[in-house]
PDB file of N, CA and C in Angstrom:
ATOM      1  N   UNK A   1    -115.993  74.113  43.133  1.00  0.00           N
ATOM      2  CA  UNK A   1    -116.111  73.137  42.066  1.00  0.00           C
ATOM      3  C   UNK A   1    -115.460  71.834  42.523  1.00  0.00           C
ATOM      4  N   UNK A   2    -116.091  70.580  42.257  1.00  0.00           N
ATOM      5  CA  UNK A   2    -115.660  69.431  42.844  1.00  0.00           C
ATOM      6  C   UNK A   2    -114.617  68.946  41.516  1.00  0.00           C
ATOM      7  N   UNK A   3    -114.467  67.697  41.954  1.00  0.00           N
ATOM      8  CA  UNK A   3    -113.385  66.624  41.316  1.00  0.00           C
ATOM      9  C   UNK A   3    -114.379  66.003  40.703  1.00  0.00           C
ATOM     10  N   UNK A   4    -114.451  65.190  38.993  1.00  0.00           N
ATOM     11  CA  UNK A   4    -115.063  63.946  39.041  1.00  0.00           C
ATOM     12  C   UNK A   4    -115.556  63.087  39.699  1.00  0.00           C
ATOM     13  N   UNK A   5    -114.240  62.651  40.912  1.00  0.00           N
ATOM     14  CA  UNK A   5    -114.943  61.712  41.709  1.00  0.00           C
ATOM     15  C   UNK A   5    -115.419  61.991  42.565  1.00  0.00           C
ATOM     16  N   UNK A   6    -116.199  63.925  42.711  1.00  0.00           N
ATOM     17  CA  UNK A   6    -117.008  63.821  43.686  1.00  0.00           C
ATOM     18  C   UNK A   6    -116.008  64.557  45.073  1.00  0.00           C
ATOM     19  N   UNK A   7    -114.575  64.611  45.192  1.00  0.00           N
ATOM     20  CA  UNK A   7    -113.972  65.286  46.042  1.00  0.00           C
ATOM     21  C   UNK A   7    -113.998  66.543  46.249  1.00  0.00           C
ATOM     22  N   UNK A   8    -113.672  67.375  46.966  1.00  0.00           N
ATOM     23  CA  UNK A   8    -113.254  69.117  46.601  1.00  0.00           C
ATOM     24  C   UNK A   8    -112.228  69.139  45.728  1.00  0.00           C
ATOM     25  N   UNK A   9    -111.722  70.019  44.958  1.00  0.00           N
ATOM     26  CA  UNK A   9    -111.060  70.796  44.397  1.00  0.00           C
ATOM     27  C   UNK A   9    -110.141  71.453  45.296  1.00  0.00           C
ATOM     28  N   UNK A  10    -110.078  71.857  46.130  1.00  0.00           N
ATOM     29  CA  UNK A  10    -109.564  72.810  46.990  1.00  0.00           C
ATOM     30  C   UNK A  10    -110.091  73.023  48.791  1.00  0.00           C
ATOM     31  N   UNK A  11    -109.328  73.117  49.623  1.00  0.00           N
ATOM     32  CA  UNK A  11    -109.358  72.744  51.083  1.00  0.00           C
ATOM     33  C   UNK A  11    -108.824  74.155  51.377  1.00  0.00           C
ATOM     34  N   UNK A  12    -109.830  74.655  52.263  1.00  0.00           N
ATOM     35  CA  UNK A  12    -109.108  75.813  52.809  1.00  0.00           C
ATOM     36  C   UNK A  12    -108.379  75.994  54.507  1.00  0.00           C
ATOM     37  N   UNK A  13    -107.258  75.983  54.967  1.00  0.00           N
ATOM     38  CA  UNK A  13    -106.214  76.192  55.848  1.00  0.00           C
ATOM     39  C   UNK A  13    -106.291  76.818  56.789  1.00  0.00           C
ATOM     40  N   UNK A  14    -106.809  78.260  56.562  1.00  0.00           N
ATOM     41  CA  UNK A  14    -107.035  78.957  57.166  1.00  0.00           C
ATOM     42  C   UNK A  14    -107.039  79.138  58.815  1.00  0.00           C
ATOM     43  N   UNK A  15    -107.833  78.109  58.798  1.00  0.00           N
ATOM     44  CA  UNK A  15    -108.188  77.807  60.654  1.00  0.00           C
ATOM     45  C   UNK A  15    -107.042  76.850  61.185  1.00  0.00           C
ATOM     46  N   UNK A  16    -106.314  76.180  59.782  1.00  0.00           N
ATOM     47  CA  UNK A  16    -105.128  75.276  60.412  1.00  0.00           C
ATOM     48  C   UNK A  16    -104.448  75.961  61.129  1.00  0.00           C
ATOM     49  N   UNK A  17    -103.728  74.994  62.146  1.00  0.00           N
ATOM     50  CA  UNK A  17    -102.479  75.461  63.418  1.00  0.00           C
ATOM     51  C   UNK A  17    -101.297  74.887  62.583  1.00  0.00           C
ATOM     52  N   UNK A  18    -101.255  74.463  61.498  1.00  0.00           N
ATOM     53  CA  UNK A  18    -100.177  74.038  60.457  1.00  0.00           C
ATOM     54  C   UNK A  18     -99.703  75.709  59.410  1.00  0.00           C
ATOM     55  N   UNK A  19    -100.673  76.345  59.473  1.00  0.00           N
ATOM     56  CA  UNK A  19    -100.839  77.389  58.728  1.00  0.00           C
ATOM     57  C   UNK A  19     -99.676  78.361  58.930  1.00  0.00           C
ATOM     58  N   UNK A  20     -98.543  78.397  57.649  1.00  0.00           N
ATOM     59  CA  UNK A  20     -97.142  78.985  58.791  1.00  0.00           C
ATOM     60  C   UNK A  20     -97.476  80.565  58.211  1.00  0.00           C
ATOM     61  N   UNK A  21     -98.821  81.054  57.889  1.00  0.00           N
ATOM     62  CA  UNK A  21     -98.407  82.447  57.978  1.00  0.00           C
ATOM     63  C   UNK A  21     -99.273  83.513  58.827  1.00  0.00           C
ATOM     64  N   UNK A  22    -100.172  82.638  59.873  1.00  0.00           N
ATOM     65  CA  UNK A  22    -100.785  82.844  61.127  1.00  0.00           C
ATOM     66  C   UNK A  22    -100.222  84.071  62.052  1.00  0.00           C
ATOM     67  N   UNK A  23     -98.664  83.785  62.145  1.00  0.00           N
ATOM     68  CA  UNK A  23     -98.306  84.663  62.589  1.00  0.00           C
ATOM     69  C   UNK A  23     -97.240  85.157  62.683  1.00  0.00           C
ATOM     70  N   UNK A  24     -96.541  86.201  62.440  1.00  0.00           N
ATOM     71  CA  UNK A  24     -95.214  87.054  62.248  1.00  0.00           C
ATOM     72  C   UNK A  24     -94.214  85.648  62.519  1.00  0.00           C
ATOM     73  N   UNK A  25     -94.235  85.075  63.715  1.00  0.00           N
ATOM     74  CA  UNK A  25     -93.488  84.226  64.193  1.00  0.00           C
ATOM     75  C   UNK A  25     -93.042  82.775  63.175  1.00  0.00           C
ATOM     76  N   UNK A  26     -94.423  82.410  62.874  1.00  0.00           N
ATOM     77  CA  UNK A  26     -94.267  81.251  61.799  1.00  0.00           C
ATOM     78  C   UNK A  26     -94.415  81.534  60.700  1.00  0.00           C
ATOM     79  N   UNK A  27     -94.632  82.613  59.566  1.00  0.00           N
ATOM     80  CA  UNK A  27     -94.166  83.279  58.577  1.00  0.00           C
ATOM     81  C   UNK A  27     -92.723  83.360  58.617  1.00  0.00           C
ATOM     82  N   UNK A  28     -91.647  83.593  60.028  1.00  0.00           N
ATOM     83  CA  UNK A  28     -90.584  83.439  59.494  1.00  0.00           C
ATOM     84  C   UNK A  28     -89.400  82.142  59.691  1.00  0.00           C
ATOM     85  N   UNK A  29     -90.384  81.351  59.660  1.00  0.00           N
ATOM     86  CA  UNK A  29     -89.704  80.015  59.625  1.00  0.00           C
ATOM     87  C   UNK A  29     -89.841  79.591  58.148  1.00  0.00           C
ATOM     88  N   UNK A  30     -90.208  80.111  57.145  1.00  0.00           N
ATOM     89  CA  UNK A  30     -90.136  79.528  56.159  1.00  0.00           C
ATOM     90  C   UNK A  30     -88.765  79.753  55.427  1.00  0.00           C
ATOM     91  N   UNK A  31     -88.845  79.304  54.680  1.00  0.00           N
ATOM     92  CA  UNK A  31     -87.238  79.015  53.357  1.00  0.00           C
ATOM     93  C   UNK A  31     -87.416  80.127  52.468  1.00  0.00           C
ATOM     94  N   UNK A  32     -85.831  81.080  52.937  1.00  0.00           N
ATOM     95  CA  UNK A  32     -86.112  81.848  51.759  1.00  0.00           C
ATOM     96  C   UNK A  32     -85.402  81.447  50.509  1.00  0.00           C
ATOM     97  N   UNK A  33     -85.549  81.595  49.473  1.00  0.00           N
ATOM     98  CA  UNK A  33     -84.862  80.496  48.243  1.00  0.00           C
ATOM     99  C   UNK A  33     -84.008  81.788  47.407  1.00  0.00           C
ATOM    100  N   UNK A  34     -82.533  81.261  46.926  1.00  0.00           N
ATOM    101  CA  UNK A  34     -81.852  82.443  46.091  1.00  0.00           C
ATOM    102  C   UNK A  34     -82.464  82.378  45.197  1.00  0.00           C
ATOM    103  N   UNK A  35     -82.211  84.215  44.416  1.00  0.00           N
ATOM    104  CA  UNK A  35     -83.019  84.387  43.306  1.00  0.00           C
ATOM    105  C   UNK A  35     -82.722  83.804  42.546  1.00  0.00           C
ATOM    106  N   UNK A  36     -81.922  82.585  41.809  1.00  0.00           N
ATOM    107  CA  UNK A  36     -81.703  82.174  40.488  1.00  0.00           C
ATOM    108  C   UNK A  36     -82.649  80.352  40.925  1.00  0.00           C
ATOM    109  N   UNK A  37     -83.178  79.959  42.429  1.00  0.00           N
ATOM    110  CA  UNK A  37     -84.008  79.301  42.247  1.00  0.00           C
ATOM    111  C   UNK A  37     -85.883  79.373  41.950  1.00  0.00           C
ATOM    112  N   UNK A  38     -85.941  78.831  41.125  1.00  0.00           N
ATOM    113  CA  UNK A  38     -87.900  79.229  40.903  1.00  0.00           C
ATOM    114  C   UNK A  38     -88.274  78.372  42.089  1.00  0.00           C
ATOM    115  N   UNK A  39     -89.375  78.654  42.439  1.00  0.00           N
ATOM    116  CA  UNK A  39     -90.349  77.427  42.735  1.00  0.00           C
ATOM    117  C   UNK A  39     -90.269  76.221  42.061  1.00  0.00           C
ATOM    118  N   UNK A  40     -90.443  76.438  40.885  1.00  0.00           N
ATOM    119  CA  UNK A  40     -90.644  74.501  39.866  1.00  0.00           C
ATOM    120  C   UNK A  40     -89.726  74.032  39.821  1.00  0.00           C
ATOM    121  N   UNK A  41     -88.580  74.532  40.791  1.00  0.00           N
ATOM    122  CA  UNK A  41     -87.330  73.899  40.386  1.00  0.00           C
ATOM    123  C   UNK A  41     -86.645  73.024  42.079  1.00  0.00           C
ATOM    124  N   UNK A  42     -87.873  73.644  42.893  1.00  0.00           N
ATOM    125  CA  UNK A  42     -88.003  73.101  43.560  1.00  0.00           C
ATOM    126  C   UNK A  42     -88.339  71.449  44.283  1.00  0.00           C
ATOM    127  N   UNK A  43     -87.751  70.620  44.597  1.00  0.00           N
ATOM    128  CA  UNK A  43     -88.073  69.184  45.015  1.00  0.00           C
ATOM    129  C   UNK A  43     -87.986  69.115  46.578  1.00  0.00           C
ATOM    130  N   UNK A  44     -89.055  68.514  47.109  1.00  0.00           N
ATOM    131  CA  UNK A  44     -89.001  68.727  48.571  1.00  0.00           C
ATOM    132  C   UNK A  44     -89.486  66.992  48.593  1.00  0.00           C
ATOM    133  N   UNK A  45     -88.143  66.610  49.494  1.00  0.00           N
ATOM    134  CA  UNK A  45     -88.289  65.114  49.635  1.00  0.00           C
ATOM    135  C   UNK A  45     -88.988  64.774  51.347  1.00  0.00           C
ATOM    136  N   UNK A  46     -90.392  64.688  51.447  1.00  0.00           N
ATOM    137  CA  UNK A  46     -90.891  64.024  53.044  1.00  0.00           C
ATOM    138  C   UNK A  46     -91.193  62.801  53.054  1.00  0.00           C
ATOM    139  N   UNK A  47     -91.165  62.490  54.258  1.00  0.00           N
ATOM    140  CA  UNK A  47     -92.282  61.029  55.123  1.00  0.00           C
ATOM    141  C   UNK A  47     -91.817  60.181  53.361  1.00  0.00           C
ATOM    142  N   UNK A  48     -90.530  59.726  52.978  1.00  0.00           N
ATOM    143  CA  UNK A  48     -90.096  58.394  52.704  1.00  0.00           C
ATOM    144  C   UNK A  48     -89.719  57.580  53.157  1.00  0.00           C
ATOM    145  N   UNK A  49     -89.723  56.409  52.673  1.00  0.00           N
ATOM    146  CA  UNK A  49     -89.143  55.236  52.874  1.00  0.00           C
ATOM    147  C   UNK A  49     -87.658  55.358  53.824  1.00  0.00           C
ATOM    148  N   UNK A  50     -87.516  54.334  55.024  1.00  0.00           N
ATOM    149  CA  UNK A  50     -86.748  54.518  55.179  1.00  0.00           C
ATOM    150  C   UNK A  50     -85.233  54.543  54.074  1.00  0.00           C
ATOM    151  N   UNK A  51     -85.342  53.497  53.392  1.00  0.00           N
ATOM    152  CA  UNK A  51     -84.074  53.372  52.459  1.00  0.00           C
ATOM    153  C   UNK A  51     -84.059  54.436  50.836  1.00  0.00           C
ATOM    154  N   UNK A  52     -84.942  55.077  51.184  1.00  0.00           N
ATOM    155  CA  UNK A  52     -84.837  55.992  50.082  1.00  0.00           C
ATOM    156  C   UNK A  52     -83.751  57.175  50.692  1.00  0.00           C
ATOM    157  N   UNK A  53     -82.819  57.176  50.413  1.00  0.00           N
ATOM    158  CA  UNK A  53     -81.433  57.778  51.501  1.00  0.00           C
ATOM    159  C   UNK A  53     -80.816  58.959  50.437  1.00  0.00           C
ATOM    160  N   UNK A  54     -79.974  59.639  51.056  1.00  0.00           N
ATOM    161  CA  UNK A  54     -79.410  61.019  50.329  1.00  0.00           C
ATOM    162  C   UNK A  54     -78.809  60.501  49.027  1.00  0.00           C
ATOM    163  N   UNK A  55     -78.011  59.588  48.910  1.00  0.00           N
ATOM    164  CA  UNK A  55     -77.153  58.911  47.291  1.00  0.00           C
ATOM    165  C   UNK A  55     -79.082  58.767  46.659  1.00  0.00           C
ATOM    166  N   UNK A  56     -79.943  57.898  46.932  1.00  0.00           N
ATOM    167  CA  UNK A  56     -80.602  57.097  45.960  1.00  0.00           C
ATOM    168  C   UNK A  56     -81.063  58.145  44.984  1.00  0.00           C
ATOM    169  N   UNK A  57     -81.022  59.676  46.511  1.00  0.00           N
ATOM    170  CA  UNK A  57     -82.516  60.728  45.382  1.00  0.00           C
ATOM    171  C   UNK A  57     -81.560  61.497  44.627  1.00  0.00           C
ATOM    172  N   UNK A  58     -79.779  61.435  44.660  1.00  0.00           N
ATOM    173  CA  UNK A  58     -78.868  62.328  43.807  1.00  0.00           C
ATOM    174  C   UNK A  58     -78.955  61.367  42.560  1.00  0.00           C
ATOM    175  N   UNK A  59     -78.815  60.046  42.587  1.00  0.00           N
ATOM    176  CA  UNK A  59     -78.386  59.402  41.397  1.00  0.00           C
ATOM    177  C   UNK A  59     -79.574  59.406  41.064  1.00  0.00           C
ATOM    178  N   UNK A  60     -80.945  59.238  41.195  1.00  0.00           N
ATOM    179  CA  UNK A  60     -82.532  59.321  40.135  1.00  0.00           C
ATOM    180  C   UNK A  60     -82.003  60.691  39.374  1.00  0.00           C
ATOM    181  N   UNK A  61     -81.571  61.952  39.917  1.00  0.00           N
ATOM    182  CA  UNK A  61     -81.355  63.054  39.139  1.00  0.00           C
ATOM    183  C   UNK A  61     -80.301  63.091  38.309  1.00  0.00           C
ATOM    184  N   UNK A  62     -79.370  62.390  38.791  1.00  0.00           N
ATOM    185  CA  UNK A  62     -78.564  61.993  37.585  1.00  0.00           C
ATOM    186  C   UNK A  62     -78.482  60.835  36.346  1.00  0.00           C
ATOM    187  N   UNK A  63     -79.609  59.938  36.683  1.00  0.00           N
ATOM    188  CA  UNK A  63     -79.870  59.045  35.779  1.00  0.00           C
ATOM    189  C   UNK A  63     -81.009  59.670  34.981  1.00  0.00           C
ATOM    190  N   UNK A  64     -81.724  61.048  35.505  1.00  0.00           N
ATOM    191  CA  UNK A  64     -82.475  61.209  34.539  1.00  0.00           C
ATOM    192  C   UNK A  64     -82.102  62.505  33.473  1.00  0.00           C
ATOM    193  N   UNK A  65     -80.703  62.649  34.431  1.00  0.00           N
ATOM    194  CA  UNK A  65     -80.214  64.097  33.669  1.00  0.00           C
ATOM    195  C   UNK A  65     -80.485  65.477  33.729  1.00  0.00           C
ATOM    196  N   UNK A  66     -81.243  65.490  35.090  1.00  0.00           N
ATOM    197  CA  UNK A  66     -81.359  66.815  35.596  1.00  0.00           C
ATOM    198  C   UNK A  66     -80.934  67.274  36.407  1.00  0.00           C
ATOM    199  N   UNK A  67     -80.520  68.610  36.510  1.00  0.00           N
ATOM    200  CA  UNK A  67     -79.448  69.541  37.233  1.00  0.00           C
ATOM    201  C   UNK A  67     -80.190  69.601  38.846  1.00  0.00           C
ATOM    202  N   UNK A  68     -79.578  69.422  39.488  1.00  0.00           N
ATOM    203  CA  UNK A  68     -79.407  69.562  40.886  1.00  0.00           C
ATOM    204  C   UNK A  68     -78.592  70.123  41.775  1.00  0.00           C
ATOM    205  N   UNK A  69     -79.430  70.988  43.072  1.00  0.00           N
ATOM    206  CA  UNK A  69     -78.425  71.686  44.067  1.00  0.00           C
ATOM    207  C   UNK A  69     -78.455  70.897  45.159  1.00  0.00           C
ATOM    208  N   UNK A  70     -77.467  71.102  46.119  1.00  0.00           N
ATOM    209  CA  UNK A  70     -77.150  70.493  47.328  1.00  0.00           C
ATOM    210  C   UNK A  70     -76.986  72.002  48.094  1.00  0.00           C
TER     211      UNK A  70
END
């Protein structure tokens, strides 16, 4: 099923060399997370700005009032 504008919906990986569960080896490079974190509670900060720096992305969570781990 497409997008409105005509895009896919969904891209399949599979054949990717990005694909980390290809093999025993890169399946275990992933993050295992403690049980009291979910997924949605998850924030994964990439490829920003240089000046978007460790203080800027603690204080957005504290100016917006949500709980954060380090």
């Amino acid at each position: 099923m497409d997008l409105p504008d005509g895009s896919p919906s969904f891209q399949d990986y599979m054949g990717s060399r990005n694909n980390r569960f290809t093999t025993p080896e890169a399946a275990a490079k992933n993050h295992i997370l403690p049980e009291f974190v979910t997924a949605a509670a998850v924030y994964c900060v990439l490829n920003t700005n240089w000046y978007f720096s460790h203080t800027v992305c603690i204080s957005a969570f504290i100016r917006s009032g949500q709980p954060f781990y380090l």
